[in-house]
C-alpha atoms as a PDB file:
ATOM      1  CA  UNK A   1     -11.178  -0.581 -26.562  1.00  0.00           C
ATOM      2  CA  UNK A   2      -8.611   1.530 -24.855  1.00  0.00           C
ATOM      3  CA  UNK A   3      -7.978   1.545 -21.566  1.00  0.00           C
ATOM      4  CA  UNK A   4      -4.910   3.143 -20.134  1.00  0.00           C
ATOM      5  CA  UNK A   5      -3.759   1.692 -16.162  1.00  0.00           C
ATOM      6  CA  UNK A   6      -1.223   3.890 -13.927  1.00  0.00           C
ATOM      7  CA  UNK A   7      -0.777   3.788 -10.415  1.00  0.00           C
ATOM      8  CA  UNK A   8      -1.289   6.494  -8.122  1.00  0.00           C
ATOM      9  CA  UNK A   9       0.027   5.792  -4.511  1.00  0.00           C
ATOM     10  CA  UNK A  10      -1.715   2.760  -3.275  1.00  0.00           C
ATOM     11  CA  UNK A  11      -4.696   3.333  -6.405  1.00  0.00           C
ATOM     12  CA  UNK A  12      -4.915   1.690  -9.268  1.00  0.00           C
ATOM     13  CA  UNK A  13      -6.225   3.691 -11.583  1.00  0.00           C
ATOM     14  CA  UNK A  14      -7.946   2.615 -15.290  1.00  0.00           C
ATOM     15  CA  UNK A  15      -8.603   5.414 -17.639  1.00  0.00           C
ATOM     16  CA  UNK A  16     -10.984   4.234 -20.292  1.00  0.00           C
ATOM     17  CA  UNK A  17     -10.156   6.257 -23.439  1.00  0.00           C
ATOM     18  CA  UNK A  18     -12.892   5.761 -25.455  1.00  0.00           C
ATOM     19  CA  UNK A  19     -16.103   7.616 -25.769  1.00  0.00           C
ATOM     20  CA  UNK A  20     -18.819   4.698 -25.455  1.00  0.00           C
ATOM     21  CA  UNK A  21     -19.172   1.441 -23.270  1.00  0.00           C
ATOM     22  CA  UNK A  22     -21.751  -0.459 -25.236  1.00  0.00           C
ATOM     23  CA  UNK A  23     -22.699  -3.703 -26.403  1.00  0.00           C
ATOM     24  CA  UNK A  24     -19.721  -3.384 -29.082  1.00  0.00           C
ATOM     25  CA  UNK A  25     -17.184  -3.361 -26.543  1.00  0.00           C
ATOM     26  CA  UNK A  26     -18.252  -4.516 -23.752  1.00  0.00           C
ATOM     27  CA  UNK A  27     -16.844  -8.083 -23.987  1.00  0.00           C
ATOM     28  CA  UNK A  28     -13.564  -6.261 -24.812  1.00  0.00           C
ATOM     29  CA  UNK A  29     -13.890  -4.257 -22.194  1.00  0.00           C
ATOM     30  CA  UNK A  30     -14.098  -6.914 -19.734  1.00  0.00           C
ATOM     31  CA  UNK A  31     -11.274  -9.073 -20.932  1.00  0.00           C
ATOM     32  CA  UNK A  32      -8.694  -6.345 -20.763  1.00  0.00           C
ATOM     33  CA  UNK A  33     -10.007  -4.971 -17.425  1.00  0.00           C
ATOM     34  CA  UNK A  34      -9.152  -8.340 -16.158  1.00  0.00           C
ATOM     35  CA  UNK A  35      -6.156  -9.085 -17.460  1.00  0.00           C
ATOM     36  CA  UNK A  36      -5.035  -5.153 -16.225  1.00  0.00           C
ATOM     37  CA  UNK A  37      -6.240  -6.188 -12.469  1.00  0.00           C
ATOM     38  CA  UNK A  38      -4.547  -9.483 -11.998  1.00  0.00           C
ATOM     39  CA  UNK A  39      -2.244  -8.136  -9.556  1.00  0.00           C
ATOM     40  CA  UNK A  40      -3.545  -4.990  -7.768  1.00  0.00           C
ATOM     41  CA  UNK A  41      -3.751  -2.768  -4.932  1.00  0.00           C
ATOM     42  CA  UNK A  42      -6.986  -2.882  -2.767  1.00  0.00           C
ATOM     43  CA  UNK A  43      -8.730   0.337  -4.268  1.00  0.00           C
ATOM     44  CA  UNK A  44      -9.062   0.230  -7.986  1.00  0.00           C
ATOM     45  CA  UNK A  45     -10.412   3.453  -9.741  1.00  0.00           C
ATOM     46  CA  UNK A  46     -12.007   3.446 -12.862  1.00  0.00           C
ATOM     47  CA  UNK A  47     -11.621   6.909 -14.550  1.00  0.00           C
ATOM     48  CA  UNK A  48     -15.124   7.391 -17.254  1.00  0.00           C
ATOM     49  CA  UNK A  49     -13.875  11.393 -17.615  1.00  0.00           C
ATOM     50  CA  UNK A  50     -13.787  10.323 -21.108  1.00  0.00           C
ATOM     51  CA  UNK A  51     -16.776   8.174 -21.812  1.00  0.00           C
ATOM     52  CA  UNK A  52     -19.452   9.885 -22.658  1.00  0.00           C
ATOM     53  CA  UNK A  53     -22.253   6.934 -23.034  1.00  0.00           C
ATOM     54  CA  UNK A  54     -22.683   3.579 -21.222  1.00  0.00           C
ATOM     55  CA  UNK A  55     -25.899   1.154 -22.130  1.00  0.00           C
ATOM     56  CA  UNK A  56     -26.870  -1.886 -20.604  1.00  0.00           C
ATOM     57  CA  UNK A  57     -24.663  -3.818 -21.844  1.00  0.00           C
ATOM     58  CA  UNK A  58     -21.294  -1.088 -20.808  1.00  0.00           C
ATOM     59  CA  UNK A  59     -23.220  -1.210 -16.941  1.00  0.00           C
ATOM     60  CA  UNK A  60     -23.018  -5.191 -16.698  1.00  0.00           C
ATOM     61  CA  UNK A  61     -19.502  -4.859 -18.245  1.00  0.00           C
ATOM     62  CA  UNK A  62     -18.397  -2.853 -15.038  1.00  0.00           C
ATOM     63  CA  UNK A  63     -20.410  -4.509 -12.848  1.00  0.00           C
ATOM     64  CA  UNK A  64     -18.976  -7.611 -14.008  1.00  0.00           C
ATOM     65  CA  UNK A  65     -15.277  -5.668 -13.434  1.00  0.00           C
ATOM     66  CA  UNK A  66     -16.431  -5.014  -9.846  1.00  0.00           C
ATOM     67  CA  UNK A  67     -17.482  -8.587  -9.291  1.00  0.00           C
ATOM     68  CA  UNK A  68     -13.998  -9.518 -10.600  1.00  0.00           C
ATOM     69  CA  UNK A  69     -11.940  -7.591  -7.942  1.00  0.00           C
ATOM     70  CA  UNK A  70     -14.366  -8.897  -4.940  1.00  0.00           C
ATOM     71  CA  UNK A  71     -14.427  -9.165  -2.063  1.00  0.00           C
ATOM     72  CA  UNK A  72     -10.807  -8.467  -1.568  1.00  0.00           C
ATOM     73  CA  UNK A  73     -10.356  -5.348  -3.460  1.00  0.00           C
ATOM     74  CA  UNK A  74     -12.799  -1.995  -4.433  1.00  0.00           C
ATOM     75  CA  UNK A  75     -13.715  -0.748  -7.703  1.00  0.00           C
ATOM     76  CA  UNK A  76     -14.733   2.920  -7.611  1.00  0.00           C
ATOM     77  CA  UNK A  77     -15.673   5.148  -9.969  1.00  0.00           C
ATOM     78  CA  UNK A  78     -14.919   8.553 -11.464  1.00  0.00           C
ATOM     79  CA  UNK A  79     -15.147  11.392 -13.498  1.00  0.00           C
ATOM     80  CA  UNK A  80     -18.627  10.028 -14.697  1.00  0.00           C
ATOM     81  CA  UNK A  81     -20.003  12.759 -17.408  1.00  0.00           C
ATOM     82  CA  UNK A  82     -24.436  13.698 -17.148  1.00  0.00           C
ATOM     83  CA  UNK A  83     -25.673  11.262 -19.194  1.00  0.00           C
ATOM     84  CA  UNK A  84     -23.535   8.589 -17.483  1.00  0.00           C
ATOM     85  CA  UNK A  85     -24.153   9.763 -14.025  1.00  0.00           C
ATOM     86  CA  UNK A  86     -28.127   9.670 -14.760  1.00  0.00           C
ATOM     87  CA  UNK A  87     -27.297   6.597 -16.164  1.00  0.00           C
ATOM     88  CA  UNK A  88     -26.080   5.401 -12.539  1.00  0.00           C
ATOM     89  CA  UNK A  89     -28.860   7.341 -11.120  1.00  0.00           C
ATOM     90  CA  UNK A  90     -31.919   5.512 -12.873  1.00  0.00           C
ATOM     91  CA  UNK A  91     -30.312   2.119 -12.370  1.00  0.00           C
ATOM     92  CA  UNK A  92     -29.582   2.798  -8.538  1.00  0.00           C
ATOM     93  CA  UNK A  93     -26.119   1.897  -9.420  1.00  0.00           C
ATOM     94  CA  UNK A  94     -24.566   5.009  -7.538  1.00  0.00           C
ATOM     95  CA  UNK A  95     -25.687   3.397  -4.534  1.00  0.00           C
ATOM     96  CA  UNK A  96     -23.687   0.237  -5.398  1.00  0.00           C
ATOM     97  CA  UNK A  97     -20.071   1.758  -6.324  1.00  0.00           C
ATOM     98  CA  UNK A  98     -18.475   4.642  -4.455  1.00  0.00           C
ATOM     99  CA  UNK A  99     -18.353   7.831  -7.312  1.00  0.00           C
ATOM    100  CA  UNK A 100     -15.516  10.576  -7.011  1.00  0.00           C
ATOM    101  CA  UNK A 101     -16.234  13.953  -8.909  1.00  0.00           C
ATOM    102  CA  UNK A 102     -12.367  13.238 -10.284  1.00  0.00           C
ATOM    103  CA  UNK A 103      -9.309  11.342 -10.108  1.00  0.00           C
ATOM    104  CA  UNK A 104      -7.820  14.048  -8.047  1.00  0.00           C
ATOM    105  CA  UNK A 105     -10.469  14.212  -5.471  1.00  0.00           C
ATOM    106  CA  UNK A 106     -10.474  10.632  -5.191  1.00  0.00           C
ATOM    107  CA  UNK A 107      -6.730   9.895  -4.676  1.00  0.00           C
ATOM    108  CA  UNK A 108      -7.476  12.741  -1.644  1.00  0.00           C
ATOM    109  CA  UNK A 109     -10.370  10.701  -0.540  1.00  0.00           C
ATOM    110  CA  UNK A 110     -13.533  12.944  -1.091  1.00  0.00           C
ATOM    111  CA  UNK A 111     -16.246  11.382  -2.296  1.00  0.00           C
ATOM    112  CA  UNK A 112     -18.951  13.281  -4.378  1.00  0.00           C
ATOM    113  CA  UNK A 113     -23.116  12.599  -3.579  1.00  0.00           C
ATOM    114  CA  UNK A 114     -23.853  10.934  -7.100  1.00  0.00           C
ATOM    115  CA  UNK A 115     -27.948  11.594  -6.417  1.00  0.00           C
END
């Protein structure tokens, strides 16, 4: 798993750099998100630009990153690719995390409608 943290004004932001959050990864996946959000700012953006599928097992990985970083701080998402915005979609989970079309248009605060 290869996730990639840089900070962006008062963001954090986590670029996973892989193409697949599944049930191969996902425990991976949560162990380095935590150890990357020990210290952090209150909004913490997850970039998925690059991943291209996410099963059940990838959701309840960032789920599970979300739960980490509450109540104190956010998790948002973005960048999220068709299959894993229908993902979101079918699970209602784009009514659970706030979704950005991009990095970019969420370090300028616009949010996208993810239904």
């Amino acid at each position: 798993m290869n996730l990639q943290a840089d900070a962006i004004g008062e963001i954090l932001v986590i670029r996973v750099c892989e193409p697949r959050i599944d049930a191969a990864v996902a425990v991976e996946f949560k162990d380095m998100f935590r150890e990357m959000a020990v210290e952090v700012p209150p909004r913490v953006l997850l970039d998925l630009s690059q991943v291209d599928f996410v099963d059940s097992s990838g959701l309840g990985a960032i789920v599970a990153a979300m739960k980490h970083l509450a109540p104190d701080r956010l998790l948002e998402l973005a960048g999220l690719t068709p299959i894993v915005e229908k993902v979101f979609s079918l699970t209602k989970m784009d009514s659970v995390f706030p979704i950005h079309a991009d990095v970019a248009s969420a370090c300028g605060g616009a949010a996208t409608d993810a239904s």
